[in-house]
Protein backbone atom coordinates (compact mmCIF):
# COMPACT_ATOMS: atom_id res chain seq x y z
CA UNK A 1 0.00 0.00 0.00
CA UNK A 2 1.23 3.36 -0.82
CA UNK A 3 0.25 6.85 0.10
CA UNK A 4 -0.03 9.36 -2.17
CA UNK A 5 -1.27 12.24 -0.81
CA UNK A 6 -0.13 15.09 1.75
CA UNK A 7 -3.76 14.79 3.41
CA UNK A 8 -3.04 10.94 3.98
CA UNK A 9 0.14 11.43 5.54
CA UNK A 10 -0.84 14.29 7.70
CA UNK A 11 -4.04 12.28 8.79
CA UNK A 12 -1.02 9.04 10.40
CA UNK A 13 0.79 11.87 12.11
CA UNK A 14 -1.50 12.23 14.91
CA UNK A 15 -2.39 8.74 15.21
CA UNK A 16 1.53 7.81 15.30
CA UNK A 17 2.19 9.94 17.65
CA UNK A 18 -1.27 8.15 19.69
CA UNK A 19 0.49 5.10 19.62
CA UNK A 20 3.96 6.67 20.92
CA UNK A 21 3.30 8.70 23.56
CA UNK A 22 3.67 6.90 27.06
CA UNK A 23 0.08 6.27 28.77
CA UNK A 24 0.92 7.90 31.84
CA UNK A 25 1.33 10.87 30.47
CA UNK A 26 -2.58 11.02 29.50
CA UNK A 27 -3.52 10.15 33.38
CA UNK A 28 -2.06 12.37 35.16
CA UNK A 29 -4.47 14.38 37.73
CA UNK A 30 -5.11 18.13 37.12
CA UNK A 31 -3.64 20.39 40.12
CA UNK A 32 -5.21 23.60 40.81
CA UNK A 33 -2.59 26.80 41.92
CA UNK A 34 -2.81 25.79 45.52
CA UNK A 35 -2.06 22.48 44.58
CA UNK A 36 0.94 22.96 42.50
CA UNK A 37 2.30 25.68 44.61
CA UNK A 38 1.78 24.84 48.19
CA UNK A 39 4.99 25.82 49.56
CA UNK A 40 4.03 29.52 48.55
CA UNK A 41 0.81 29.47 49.85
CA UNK A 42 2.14 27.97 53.14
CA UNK A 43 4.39 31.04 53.70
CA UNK A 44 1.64 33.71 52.45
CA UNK A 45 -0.44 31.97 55.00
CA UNK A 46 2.00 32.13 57.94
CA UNK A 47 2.54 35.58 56.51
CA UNK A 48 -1.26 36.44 57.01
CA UNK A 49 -1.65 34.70 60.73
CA UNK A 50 2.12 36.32 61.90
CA UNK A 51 -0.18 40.37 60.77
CA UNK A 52 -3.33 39.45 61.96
CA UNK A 53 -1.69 38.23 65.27
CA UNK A 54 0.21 41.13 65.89
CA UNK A 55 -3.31 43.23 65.04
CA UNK A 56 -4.91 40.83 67.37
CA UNK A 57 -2.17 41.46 70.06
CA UNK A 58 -2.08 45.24 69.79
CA UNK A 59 -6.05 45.42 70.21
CA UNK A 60 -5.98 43.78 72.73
CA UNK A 61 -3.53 45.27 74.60
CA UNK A 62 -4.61 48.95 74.14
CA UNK A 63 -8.02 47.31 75.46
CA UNK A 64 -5.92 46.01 78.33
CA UNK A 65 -6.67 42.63 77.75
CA UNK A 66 -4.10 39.44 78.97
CA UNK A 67 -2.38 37.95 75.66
CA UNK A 68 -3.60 34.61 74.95
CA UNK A 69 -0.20 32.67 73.62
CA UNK A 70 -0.81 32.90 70.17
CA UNK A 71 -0.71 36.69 70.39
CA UNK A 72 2.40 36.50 72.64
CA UNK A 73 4.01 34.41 69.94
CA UNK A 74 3.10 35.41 67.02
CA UNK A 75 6.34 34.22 64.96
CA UNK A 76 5.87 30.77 66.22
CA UNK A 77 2.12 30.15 65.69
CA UNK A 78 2.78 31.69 61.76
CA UNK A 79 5.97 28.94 61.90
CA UNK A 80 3.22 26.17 62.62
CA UNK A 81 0.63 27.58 60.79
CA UNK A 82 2.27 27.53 57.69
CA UNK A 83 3.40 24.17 58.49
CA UNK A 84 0.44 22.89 59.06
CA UNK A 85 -0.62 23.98 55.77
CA UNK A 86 1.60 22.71 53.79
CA UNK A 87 1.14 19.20 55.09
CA UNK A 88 -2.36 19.48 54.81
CA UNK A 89 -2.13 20.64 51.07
CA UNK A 90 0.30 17.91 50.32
CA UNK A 91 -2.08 15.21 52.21
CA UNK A 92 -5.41 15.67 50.81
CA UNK A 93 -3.90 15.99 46.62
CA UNK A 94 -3.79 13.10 44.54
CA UNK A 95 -0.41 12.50 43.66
């Protein structure tokens, strides 16, 4: 069998390259941002609780309120925070 035409040929090209690419490549799962970047939302969210803990803390000392630990530590608790968000984001994705 011969082909004869540029349409023929151009019609095999996708299907050879069907029967070449590797089939894991076609299953891979879909990752939203969070997903594929959860080491940067783990810092932006120990970024967020370290502000709103030293918000927190100033409130409520110019109220002249005790500090609960959180708000005395506010580096810390942003530390584990972020932490905790990263496993988290890592544990519930497909991989």
């Amino acid at each position: 069998m011969t082909i004869r035409t540029s349409k023929a040929v151009l019609a095999l090209i996708p299907a050879a390259l069907a029967l070449l690419a590797p089939a894991s490549f076609a299953q891979q799962p879909h990752q939203n941002f969070v997903q594929h970047h959860h080491k940067l939302v783990a810092i932006g969210a120990g970024f967020a609780t370290h502000h709103a803990l030293k918000v927190a803390a100033r409130n409520a000392k110019a109220h002249g309120q005790r500090l609960n630990f959180a708000e005395r530590h506010p580096t810390m608790s942003a530390i584990g925070a972020g932490a905790l968000t990263n496993h988290e984001i890592k544990a519930h994705t497909a991989h």
